[in-house]
C-alpha atoms as a PDB file:
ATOM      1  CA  UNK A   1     135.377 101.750  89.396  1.00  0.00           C
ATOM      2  CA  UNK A   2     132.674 103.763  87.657  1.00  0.00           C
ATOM      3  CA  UNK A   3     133.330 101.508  84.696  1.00  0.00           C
ATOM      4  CA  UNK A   4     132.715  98.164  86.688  1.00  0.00           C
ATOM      5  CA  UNK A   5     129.691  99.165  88.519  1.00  0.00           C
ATOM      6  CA  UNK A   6     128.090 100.804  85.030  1.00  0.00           C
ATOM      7  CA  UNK A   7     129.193  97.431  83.569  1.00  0.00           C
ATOM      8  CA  UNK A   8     127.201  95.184  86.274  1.00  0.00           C
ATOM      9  CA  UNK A   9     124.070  97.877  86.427  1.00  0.00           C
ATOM     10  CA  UNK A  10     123.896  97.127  83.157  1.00  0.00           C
ATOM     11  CA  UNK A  11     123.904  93.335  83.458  1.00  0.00           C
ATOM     12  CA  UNK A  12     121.347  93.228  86.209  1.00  0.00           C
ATOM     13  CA  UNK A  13     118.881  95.731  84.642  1.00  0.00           C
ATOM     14  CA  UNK A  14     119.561  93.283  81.047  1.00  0.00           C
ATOM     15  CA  UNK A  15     119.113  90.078  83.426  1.00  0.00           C
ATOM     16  CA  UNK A  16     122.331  88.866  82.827  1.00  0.00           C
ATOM     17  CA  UNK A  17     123.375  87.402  85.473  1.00  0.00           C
ATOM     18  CA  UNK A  18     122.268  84.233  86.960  1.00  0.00           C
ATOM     19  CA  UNK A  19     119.807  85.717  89.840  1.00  0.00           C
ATOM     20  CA  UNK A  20     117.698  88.945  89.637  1.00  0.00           C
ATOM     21  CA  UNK A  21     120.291  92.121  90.809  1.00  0.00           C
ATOM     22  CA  UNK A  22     119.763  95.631  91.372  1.00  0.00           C
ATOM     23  CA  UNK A  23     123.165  97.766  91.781  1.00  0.00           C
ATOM     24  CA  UNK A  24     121.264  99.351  93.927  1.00  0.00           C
ATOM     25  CA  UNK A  25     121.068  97.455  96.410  1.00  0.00           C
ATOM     26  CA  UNK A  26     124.556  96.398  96.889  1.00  0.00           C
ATOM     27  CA  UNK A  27     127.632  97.833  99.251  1.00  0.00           C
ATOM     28  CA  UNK A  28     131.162  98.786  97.930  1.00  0.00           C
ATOM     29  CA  UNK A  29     133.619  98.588 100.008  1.00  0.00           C
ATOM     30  CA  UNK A  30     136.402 100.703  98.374  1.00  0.00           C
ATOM     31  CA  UNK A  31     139.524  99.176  98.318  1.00  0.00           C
ATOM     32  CA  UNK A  32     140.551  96.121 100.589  1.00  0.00           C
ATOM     33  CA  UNK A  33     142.910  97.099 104.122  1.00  0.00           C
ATOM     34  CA  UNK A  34     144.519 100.365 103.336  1.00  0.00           C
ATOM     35  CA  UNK A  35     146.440  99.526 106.565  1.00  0.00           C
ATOM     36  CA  UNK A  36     150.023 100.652 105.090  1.00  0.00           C
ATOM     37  CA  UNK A  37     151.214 104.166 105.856  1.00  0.00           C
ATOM     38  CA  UNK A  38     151.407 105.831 102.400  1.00  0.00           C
ATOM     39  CA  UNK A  39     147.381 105.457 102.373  1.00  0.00           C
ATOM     40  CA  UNK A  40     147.534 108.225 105.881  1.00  0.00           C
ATOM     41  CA  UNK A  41     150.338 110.196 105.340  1.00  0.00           C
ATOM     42  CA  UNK A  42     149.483 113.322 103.175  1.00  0.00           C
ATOM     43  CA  UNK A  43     146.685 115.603 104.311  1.00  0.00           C
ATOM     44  CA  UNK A  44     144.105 114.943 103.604  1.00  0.00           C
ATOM     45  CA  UNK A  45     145.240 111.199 102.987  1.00  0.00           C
ATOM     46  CA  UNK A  46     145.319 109.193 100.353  1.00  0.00           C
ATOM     47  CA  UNK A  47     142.508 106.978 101.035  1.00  0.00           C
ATOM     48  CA  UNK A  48     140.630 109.682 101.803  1.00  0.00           C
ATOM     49  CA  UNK A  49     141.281 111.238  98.613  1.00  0.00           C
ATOM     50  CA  UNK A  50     140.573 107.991  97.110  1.00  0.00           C
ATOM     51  CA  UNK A  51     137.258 107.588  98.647  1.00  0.00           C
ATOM     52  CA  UNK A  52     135.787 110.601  98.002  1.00  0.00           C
ATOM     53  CA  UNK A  53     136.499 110.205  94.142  1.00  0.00           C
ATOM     54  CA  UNK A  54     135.017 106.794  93.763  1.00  0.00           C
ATOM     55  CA  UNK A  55     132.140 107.987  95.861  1.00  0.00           C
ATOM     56  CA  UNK A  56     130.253 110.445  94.000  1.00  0.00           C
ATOM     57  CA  UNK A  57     130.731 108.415  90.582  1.00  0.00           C
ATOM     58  CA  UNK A  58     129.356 104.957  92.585  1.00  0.00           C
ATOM     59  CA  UNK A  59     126.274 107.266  93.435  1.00  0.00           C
ATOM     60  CA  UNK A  60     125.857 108.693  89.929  1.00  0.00           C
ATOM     61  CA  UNK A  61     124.852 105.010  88.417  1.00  0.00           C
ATOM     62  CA  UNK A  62     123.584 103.726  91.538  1.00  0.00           C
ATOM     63  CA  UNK A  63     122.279 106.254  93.846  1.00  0.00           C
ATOM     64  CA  UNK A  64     120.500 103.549  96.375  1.00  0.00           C
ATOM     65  CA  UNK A  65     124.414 101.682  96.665  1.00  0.00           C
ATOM     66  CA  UNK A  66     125.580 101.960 100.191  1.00  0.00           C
ATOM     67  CA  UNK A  67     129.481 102.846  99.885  1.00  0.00           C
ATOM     68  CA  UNK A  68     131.911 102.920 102.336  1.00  0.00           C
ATOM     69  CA  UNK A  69     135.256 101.991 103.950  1.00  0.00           C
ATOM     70  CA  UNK A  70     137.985 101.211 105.449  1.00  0.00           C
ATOM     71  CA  UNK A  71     138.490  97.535 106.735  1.00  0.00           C
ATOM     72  CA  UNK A  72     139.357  98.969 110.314  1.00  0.00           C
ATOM     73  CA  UNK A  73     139.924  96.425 112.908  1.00  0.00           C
ATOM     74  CA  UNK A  74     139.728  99.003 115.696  1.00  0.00           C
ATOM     75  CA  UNK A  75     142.424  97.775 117.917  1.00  0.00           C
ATOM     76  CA  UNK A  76     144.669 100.268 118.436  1.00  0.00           C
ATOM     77  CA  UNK A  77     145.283 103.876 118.609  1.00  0.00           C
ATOM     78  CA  UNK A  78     146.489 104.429 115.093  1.00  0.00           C
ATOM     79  CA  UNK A  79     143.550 102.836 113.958  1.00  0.00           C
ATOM     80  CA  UNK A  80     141.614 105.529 115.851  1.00  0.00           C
ATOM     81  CA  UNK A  81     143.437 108.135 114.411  1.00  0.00           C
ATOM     82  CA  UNK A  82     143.245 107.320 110.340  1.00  0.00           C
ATOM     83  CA  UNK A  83     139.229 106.858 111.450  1.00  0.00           C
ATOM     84  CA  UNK A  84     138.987 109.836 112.650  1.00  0.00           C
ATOM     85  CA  UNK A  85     140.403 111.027 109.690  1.00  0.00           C
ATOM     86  CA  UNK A  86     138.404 109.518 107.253  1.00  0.00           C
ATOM     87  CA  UNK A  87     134.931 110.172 109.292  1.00  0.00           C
ATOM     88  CA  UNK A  88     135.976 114.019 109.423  1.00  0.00           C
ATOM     89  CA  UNK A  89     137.035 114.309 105.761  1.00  0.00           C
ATOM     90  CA  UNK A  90     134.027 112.089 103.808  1.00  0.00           C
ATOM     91  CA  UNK A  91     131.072 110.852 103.760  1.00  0.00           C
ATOM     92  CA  UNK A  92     130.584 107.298 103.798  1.00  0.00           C
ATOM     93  CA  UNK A  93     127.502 105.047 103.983  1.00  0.00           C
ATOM     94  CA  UNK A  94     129.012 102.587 106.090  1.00  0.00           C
ATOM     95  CA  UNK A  95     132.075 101.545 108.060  1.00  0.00           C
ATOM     96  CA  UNK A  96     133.235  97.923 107.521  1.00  0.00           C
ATOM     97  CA  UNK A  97     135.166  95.738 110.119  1.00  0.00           C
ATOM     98  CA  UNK A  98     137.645  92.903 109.648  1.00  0.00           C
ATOM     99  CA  UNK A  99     137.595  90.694 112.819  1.00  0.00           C
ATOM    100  CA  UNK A 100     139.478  87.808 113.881  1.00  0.00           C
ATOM    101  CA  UNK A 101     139.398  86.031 116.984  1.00  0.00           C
ATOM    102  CA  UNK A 102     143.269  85.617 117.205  1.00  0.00           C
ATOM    103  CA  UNK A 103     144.029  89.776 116.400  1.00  0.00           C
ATOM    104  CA  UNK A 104     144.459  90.022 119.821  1.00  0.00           C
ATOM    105  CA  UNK A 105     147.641  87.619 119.623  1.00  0.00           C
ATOM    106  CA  UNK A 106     148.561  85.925 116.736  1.00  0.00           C
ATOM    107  CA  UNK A 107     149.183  82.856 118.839  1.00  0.00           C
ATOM    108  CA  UNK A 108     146.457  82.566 121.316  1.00  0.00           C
ATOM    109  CA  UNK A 109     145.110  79.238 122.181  1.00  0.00           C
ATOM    110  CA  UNK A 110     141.458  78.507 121.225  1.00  0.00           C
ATOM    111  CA  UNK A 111     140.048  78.717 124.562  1.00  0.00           C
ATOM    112  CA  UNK A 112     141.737  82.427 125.143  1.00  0.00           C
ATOM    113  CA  UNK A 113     139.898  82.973 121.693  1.00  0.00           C
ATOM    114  CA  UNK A 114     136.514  82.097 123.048  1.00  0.00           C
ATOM    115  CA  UNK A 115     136.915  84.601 125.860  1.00  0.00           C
ATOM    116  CA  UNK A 116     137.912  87.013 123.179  1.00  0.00           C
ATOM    117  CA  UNK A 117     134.733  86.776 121.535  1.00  0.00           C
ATOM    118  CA  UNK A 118     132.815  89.134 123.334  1.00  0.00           C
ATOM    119  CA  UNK A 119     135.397  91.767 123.704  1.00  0.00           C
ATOM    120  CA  UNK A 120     135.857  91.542 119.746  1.00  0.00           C
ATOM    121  CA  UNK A 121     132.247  91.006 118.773  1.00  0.00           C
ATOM    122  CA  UNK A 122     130.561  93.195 121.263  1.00  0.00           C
ATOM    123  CA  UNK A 123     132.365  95.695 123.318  1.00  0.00           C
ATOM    124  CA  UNK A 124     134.357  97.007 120.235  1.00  0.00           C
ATOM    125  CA  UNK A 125     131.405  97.441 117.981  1.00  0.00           C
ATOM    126  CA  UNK A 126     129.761  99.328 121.099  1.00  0.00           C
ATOM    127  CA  UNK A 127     132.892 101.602 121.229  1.00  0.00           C
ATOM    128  CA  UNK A 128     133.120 102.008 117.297  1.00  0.00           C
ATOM    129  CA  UNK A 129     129.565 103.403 117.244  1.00  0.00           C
ATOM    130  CA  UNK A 130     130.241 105.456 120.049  1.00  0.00           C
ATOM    131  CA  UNK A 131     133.501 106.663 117.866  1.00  0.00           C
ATOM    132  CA  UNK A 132     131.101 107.089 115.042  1.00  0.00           C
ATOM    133  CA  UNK A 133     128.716 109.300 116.918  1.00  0.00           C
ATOM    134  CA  UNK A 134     131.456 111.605 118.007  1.00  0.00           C
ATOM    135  CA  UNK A 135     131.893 112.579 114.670  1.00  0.00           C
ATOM    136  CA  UNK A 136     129.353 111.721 112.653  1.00  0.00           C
ATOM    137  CA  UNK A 137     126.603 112.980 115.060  1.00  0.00           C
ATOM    138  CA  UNK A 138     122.863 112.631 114.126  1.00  0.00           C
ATOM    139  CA  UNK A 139     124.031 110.473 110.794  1.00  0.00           C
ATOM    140  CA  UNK A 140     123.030 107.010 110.109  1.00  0.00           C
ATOM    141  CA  UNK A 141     125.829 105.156 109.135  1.00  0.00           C
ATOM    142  CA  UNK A 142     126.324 101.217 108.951  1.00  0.00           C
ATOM    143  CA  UNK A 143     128.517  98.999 110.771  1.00  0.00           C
ATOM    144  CA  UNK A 144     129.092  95.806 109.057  1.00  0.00           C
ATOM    145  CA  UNK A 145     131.314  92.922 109.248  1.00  0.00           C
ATOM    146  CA  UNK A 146     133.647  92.506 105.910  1.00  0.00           C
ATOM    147  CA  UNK A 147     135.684  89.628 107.038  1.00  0.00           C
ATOM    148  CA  UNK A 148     135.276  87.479 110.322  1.00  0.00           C
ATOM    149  CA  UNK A 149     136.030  84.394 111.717  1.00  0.00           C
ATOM    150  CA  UNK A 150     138.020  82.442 114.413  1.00  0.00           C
ATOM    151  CA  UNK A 151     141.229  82.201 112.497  1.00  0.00           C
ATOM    152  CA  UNK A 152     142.876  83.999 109.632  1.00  0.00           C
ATOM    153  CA  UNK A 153     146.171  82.114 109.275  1.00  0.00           C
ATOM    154  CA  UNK A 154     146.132  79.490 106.464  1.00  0.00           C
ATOM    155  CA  UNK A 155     147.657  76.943 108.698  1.00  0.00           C
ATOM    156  CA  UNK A 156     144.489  76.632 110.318  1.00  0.00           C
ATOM    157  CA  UNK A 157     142.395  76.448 107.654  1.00  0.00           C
ATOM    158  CA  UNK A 158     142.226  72.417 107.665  1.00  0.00           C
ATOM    159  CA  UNK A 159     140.592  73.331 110.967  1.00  0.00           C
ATOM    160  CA  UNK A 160     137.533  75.788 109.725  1.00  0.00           C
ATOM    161  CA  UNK A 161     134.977  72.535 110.049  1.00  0.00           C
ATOM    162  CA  UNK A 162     135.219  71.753 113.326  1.00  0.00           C
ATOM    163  CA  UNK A 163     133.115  71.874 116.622  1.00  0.00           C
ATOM    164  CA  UNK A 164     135.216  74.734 117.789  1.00  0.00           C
ATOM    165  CA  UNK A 165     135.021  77.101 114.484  1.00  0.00           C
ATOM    166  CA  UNK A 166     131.332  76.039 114.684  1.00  0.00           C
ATOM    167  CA  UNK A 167     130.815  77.215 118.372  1.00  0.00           C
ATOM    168  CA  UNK A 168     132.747  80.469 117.743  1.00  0.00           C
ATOM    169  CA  UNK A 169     130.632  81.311 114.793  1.00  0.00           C
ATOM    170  CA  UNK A 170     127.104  80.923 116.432  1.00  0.00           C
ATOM    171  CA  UNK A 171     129.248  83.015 120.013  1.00  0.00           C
ATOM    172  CA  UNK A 172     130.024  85.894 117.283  1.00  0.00           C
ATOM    173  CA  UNK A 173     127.017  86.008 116.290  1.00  0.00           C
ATOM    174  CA  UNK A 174     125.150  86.162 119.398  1.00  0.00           C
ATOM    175  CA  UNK A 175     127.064  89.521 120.576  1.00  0.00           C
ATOM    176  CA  UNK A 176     126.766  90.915 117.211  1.00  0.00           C
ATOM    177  CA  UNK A 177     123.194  90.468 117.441  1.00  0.00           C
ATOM    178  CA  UNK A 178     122.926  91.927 120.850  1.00  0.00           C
ATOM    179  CA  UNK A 179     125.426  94.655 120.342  1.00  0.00           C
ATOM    180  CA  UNK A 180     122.502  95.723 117.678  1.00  0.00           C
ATOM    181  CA  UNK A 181     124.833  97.912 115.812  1.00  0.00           C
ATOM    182  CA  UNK A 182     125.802  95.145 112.838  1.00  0.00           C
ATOM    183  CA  UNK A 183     124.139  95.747 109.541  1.00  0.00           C
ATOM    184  CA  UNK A 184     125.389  92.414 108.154  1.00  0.00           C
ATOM    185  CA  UNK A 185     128.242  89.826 108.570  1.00  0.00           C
ATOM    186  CA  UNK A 186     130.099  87.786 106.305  1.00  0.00           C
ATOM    187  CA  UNK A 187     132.804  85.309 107.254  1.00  0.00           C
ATOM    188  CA  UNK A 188     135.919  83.766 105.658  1.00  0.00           C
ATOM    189  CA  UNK A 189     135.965  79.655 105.527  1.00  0.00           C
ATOM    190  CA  UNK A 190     138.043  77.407 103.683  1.00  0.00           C
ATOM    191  CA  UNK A 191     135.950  76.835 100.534  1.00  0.00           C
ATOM    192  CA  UNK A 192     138.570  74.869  98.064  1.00  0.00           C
ATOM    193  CA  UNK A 193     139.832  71.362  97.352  1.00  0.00           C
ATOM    194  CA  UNK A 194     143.427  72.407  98.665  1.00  0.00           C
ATOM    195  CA  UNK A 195     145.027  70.743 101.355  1.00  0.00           C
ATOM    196  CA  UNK A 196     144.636  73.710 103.807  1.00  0.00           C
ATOM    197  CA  UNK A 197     140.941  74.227 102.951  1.00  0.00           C
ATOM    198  CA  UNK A 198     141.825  77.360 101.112  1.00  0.00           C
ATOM    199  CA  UNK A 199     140.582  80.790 101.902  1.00  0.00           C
ATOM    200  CA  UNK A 200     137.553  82.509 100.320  1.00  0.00           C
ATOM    201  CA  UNK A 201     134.643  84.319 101.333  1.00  0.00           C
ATOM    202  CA  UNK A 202     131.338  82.504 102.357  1.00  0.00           C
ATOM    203  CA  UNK A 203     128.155  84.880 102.157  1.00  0.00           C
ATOM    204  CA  UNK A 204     124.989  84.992 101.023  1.00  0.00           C
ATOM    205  CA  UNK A 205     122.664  87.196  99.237  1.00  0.00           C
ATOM    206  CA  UNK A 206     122.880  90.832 100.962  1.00  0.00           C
ATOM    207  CA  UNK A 207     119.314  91.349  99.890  1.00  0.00           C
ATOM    208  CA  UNK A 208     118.421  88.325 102.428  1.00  0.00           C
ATOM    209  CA  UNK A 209     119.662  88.544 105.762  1.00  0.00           C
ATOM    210  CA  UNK A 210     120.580  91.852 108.125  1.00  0.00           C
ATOM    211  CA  UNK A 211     121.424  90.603 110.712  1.00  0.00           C
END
């Protein structure tokens, strides 16, 4: 990790790359969905132990970076716990979300989705800050959004350009903005010439647009 981010510090402050960067002012998210249970089993766990290794040698090139973790999606108890965990043991610049509007059930139809919306977009990220809070009290740490968006199976991907995805998007949105605890959002769309649309991230320049 140190090696990568010296690597691109050193590419913005060279101009490099094709826009104007500064490391600085980018977020690093360390690793992607620790979600199986080796990552929370030792104590302190792995991630943890992880985290607070890459942290201090992120800072050390770019002390302005915002770095954090872990990809929660904040459903369920033992999502509670291994934040806890990981809000007791380190110290993180932001916590990062990975939303879907069909994590409630795999299966649901796209109107259940809809009503999901708020309860996903708003009502969660009001009870994650709150879970924040508890133990990070009188600490300003970021919510943002990692990954969102109406769908994640690849079977629906062909479907990522419709009226619906498009009326989902602009709901999610709206509660985020009202919930006023999202730093910034980015959302998966189908983004190749495959048949299914493919899968990749959509965002734009962080610099740009808190939400």
């Amino acid at each position: 990790v140190e090696i990568v981010v010296r690597h691109y510090d050193d590419a913005c402050k060279n101009n490099e790359l094709i826009k104007p960067c500064n490391v600085n002012n980018w977020y690093f998210e360390i690793w992607n969905e620790p979600y199986t249970k080796i990552w929370w089993e030792d104590n302190p766990p792995r991630y943890v132990t992880l985290f607070n290794t890459v942290y201090p040698k992120i800072k050390a090139i770019a002390p302005g970076a915002k770095v954090g973790g872990y990809g929660t999606s904040f459903y369920s108890e033992t999502n509670e716990n291994r934040l806890k965990k990981f809000l007791q043991n380190s110290q993180m610049d932001f916590i990062s979300l990975h939303h879907y509007g069909n994590m409630l059930n795999h299966y649901r139809s796209e109107e259940e989705k809809m009503q999901d919306v708020k309860f996903i977009h708003y009502d969660l990220i009001i009870a994650l800050r709150d879970f924040i809070k508890k133990y990070k009290p009188n600490q300003e740490i970021e919510i943002i959004e990692g990954e969102y968006n109406s769908d994640y199976r690849a079977s629906y991907m062909p479907h990522l350009d419709e009226q619906f995805t498009a009326a989902w998007y602009a709901s999610a949105l709206i509660w985020e903005i009202k919930s006023q605890e999202i730093a910034f959002e980015m959302f998966y769309s189908g983004t190749s010439m495959l048949a299914d649309g493919g899968f990749g991230m959509w965002s734009i320049n962080l610099d740009l647009w808190p939400v």
